[in-house]
Protein backbone atom coordinates (compact mmCIF):
# COMPACT_ATOMS: atom_id res chain seq x y z
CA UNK A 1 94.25 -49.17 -160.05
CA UNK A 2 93.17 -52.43 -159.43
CA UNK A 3 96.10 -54.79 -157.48
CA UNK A 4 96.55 -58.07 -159.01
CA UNK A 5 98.27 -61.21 -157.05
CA UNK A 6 100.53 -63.01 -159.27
CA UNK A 7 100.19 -66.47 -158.79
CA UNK A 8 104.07 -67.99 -160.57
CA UNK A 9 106.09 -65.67 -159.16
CA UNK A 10 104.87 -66.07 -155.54
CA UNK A 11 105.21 -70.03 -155.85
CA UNK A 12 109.14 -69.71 -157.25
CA UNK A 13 109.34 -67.00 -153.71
CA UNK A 14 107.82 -69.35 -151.76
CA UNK A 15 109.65 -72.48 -152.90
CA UNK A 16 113.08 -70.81 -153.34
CA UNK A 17 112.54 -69.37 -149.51
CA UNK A 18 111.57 -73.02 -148.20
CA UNK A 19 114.90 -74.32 -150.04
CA UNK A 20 116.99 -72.57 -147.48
CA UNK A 21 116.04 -72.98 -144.26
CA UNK A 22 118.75 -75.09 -143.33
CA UNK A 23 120.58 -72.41 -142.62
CA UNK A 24 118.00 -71.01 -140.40
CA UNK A 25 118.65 -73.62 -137.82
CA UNK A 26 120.02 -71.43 -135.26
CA UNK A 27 117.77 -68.55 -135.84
CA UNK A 28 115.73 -66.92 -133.70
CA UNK A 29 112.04 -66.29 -135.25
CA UNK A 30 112.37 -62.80 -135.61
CA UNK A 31 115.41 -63.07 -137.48
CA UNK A 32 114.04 -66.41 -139.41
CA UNK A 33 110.82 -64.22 -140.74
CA UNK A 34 113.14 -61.33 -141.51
CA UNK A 35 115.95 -63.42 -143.54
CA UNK A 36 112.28 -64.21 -145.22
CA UNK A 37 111.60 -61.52 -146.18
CA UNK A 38 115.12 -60.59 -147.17
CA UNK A 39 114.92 -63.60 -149.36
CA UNK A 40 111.26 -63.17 -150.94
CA UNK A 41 112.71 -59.38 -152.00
CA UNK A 42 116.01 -60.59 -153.29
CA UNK A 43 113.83 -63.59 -155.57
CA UNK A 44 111.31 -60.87 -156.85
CA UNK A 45 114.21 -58.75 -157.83
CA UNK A 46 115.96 -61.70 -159.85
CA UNK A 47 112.24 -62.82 -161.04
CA UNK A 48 111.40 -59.45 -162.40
CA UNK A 49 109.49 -59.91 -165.96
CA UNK A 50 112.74 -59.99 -168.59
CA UNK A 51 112.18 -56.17 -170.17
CA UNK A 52 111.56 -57.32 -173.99
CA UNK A 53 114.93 -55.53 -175.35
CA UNK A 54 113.46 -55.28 -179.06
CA UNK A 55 110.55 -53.23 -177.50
CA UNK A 56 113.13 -50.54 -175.73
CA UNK A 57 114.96 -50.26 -178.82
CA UNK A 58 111.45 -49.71 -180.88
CA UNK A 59 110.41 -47.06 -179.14
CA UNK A 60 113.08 -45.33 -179.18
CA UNK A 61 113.25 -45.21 -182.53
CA UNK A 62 109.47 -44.58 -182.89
CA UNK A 63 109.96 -41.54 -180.46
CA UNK A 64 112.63 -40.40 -182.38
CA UNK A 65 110.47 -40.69 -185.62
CA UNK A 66 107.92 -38.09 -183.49
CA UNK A 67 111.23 -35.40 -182.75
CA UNK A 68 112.06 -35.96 -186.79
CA UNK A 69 108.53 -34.75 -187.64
CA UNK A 70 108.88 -31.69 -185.36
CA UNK A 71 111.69 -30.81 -187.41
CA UNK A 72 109.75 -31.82 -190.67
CA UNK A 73 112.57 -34.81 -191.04
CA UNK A 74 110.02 -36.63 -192.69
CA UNK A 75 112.02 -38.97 -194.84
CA UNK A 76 114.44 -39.57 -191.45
CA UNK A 77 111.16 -40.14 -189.59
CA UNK A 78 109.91 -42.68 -192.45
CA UNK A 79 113.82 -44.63 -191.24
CA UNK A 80 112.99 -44.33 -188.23
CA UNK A 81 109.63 -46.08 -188.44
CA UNK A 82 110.76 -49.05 -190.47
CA UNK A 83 113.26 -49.53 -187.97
CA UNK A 84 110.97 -49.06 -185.02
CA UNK A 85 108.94 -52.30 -186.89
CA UNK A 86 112.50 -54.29 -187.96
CA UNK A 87 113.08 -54.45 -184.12
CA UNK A 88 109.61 -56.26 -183.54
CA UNK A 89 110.08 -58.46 -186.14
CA UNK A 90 111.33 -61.60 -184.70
CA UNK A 91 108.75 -61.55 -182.24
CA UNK A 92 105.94 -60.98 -184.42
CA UNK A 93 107.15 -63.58 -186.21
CA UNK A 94 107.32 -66.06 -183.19
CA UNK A 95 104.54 -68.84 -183.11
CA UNK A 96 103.87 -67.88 -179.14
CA UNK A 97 103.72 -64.47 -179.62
CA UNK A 98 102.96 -62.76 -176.79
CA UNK A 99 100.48 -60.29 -175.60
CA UNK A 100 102.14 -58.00 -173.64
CA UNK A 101 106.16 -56.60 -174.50
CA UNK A 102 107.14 -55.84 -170.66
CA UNK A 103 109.48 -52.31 -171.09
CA UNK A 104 109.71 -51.26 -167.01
CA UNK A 105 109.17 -52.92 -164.02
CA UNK A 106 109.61 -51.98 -160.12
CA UNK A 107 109.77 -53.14 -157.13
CA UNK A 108 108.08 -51.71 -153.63
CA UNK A 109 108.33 -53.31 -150.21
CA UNK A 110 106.19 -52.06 -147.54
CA UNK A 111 106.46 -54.24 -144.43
CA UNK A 112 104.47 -53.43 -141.30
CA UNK A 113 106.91 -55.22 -139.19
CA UNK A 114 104.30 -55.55 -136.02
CA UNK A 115 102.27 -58.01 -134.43
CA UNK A 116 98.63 -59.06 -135.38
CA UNK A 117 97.60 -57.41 -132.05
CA UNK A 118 99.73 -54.40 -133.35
CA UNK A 119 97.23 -54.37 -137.03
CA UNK A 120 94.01 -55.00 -134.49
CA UNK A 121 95.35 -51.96 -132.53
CA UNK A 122 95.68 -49.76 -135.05
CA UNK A 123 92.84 -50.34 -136.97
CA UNK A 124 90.94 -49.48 -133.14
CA UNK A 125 93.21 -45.88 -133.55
CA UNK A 126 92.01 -45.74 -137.16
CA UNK A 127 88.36 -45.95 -136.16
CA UNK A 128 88.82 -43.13 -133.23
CA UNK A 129 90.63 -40.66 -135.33
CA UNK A 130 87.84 -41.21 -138.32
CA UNK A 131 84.99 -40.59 -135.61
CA UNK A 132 87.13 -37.70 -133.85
CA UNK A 133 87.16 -36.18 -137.66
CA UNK A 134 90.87 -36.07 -138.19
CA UNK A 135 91.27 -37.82 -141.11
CA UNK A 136 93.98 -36.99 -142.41
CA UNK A 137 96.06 -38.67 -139.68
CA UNK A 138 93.58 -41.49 -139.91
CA UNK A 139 94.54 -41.72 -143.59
CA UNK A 140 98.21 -41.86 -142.62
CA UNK A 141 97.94 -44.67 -140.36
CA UNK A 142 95.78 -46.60 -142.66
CA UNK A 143 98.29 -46.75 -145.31
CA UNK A 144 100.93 -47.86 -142.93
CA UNK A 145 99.11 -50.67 -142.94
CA UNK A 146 100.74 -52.96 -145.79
CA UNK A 147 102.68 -55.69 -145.77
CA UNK A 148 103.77 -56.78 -149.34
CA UNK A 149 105.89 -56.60 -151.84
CA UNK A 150 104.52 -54.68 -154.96
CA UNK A 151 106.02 -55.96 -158.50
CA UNK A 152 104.39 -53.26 -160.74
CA UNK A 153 105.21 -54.00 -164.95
CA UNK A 154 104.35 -51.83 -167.90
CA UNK A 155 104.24 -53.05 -170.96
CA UNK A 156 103.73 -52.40 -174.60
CA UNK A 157 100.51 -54.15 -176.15
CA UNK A 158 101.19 -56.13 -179.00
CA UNK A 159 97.92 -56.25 -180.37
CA UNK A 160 98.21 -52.06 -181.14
CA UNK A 161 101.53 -51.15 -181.39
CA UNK A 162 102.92 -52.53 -184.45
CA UNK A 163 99.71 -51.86 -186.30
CA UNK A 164 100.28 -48.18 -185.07
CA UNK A 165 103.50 -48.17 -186.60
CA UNK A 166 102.23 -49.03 -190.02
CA UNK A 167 99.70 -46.46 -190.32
CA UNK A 168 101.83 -44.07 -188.75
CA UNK A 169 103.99 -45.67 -191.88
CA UNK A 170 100.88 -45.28 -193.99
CA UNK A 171 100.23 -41.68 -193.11
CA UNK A 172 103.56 -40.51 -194.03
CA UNK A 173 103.61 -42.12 -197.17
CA UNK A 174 100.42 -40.36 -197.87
CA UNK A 175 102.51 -37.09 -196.80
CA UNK A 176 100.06 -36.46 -194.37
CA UNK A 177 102.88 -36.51 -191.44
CA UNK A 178 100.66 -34.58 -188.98
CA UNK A 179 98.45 -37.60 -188.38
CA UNK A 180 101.76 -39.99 -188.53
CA UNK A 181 102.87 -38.20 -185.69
CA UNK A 182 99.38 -38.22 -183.70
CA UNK A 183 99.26 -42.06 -184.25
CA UNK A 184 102.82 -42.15 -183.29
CA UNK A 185 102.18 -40.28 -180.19
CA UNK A 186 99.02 -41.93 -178.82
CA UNK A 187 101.35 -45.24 -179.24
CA UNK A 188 104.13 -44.02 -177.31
CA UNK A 189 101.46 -43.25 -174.49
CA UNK A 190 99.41 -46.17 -174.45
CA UNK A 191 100.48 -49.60 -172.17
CA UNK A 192 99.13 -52.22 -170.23
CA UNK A 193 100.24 -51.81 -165.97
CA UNK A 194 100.12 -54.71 -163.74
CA UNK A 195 100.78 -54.41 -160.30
CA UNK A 196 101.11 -57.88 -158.85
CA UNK A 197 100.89 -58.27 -154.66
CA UNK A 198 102.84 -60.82 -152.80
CA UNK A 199 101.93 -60.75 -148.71
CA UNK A 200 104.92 -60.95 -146.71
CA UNK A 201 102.80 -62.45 -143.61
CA UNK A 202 102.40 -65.49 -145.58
CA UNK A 203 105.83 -66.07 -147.09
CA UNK A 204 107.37 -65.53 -143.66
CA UNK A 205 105.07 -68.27 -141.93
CA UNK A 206 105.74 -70.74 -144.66
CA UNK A 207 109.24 -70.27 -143.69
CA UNK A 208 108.76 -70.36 -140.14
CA UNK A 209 106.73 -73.49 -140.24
CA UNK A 210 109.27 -75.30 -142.67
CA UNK A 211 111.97 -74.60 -140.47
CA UNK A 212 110.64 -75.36 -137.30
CA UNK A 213 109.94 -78.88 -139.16
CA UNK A 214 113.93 -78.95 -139.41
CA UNK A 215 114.53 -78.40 -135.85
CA UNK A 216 111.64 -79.90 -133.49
CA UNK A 217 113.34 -83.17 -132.35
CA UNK A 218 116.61 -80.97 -131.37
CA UNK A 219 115.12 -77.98 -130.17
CA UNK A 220 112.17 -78.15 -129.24
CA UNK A 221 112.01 -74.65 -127.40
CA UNK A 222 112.98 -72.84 -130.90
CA UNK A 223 110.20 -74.45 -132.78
CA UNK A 224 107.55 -74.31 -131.23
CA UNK A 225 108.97 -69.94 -130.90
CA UNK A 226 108.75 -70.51 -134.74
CA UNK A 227 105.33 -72.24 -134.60
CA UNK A 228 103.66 -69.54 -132.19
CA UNK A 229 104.79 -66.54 -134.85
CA UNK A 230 103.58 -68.65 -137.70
CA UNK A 231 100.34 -68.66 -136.72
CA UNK A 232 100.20 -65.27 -135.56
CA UNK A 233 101.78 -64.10 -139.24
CA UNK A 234 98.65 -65.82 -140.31
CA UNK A 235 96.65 -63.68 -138.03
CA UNK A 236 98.46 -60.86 -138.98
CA UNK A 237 97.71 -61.62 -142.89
CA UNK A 238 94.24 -62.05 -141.86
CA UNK A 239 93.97 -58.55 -140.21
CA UNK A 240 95.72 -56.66 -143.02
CA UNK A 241 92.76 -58.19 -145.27
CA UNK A 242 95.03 -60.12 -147.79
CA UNK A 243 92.93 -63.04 -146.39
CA UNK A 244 89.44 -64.22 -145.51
CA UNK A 245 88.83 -65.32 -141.88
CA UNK A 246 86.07 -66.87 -142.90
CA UNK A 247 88.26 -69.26 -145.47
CA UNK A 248 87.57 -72.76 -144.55
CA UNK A 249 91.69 -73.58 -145.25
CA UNK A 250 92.71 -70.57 -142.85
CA UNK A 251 90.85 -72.05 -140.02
CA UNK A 252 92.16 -75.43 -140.56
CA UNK A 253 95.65 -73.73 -140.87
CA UNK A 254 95.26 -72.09 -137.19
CA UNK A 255 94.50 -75.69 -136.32
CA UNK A 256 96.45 -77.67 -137.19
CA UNK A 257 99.05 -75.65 -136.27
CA UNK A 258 97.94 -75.53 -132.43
CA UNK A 259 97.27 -79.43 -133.46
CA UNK A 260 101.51 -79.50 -134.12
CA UNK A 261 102.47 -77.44 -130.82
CA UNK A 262 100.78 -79.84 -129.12
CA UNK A 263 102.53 -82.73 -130.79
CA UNK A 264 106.12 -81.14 -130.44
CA UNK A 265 105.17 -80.05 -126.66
CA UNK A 266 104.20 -84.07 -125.62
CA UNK A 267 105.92 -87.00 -127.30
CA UNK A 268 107.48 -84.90 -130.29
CA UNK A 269 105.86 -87.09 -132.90
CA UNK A 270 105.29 -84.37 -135.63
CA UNK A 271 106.50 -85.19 -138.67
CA UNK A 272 103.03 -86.08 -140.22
CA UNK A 273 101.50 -83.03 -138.67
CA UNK A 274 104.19 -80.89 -140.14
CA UNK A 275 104.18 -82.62 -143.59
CA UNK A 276 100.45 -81.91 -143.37
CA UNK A 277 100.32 -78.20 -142.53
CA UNK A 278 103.27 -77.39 -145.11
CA UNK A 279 100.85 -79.00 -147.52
CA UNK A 280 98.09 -77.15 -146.10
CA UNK A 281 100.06 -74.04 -146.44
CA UNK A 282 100.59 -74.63 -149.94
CA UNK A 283 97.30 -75.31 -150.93
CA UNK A 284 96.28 -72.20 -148.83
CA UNK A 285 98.72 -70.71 -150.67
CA UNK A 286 97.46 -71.70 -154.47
CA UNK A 287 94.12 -70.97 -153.62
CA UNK A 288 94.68 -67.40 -151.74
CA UNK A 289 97.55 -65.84 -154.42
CA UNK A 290 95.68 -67.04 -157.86
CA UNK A 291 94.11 -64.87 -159.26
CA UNK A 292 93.17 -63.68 -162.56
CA UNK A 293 95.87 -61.46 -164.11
CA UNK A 294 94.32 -58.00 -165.13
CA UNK A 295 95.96 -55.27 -166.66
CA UNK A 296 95.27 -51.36 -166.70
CA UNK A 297 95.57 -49.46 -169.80
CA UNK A 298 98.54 -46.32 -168.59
């Protein structure tokens, strides 16, 4: 299945995460990137896509219509149809109608808590084990290899689903209730999955960087800790492949933010430095998590 970054909910993550790094003054960085990611996980949970409650309720009545027809109910299955429709109805009718009726959604964190030297080392171990043939272990490794938090949705598709019903409608109306209840059927089996990626390398070094902004005139010694694992989270998100190396923006990035540890090192000027890399970071940001949003027929 093809992964999908979404763009909206990773900017409200990254911009709720920035919001509270005043209380991350007397953090180490280590517990600053992990309070991140604590924080991205708790926003994706409260950002979840709204489950369209109209579209529970209509399937259940529209799989309820399919158990009425395996007990030839066919006049209770007819109910159950127009009822199936009647909870659609104020949506149809909406002028911004939407696409997609979002009925499930979950949540997966997989967080390779190492190093970017830990990802380079691995990927060395992957390469022996593939050329000593033991794949399997290779394999295992490989997938170890994440760090992200997975927002997977499945929803109904608006474009086929209420016309479904009305045939299905149709059918049994025509008392032919065997093909009601194959259109009902491949309904109730048919939806649109998204699985949307958001890289926890990058959320934690856009926390790490805005809070070592917060705290370089009073301690120096923790920012520039903060500074040092930003860049290497950038490494990090380099060498688990959620970015390019070659990306003009993430070698400015790596820059700039050597550029700022050698301001907050010397005189402690920074401020410009660290107003431009956070809007560096954002742009980087934009232009690494937007992508277009694909869905996968279930």
């Amino acid at each position: 299945m093809k992964k999908t970054i979404l763009s909206t909910l990773v900017s409200t993550l990254l911009l709720s995460s920035l919001a509270i790094a005043d209380e991350h003054k007397n953090l180490t960085s280590q517990e600053v990137s992990s309070k991140a990611t604590q924080t991205a996980t708790i926003k994706a949970k409260d950002n979840k896509v709204k489950l369209v409650q109209e579209a529970l309720e209509s399937l259940k009545f529209s799989a309820k219509a399919v158990d009425e027809l395996n007990q030839n109910k066919v006049d209770e299955a007819k109910k159950s149809i127009e009822l199936a429709l009647g909870k659609l109805e104020s949506i149809l009718a909406s002028e911004d109608t939407p696409k997609l009726l979002p009925i499930e959604n979950q949540i997966v964190i997989k967080n390779f808590v190492g190093t970017s030297d830990d990802v380079k080392k691995a990927l060395a171990e992957v390469k022996t084990l593939l050329n000593d043939g033991k794949v399997q272990e290779a394999g295992e490794l490989l997938i170890s290899l994440q760090s992200e938090i997975d927002v997977t949705t499945v929803s109904l598709l608006l474009a086929s689903y209420p016309d479904a019903l009305k045939l299905a409608s149709k059918y049994l109306i025509e008392k032919h209730p065997a093909k009601a209840k194959h259109v009902l059927e491949i309904a109730l089996n048919t939806f649109a999955q998204d699985e949307q990626i958001i890289p926890i390398p990058l959320i934690n070094s856009l926390e790490l960087v805005d809070v070592a902004s917060k705290i370089a005139k009073e301690d120096k010694e923790q920012a520039l800790k903060h500074l040092a694992l930003a860049k290497d989270d950038l490494k990090k998100a380099e060498a688990l492949g959620y970015i390019s190396s070659s990306t003009t923006t993430y070698k400015q990035l790596d820059e700039l933010i050597e550029k700022t540890q050698k301001e907050v090192k010397g005189p402690n000027k920074a401020e410009k430095l660290f107003k431009e890399l956070g809007e560096k970071l954002s742009e980087f940001k934009n232009k690494i998590l937007s992508t277009d949003e694909k869905s996968e027929k279930k």
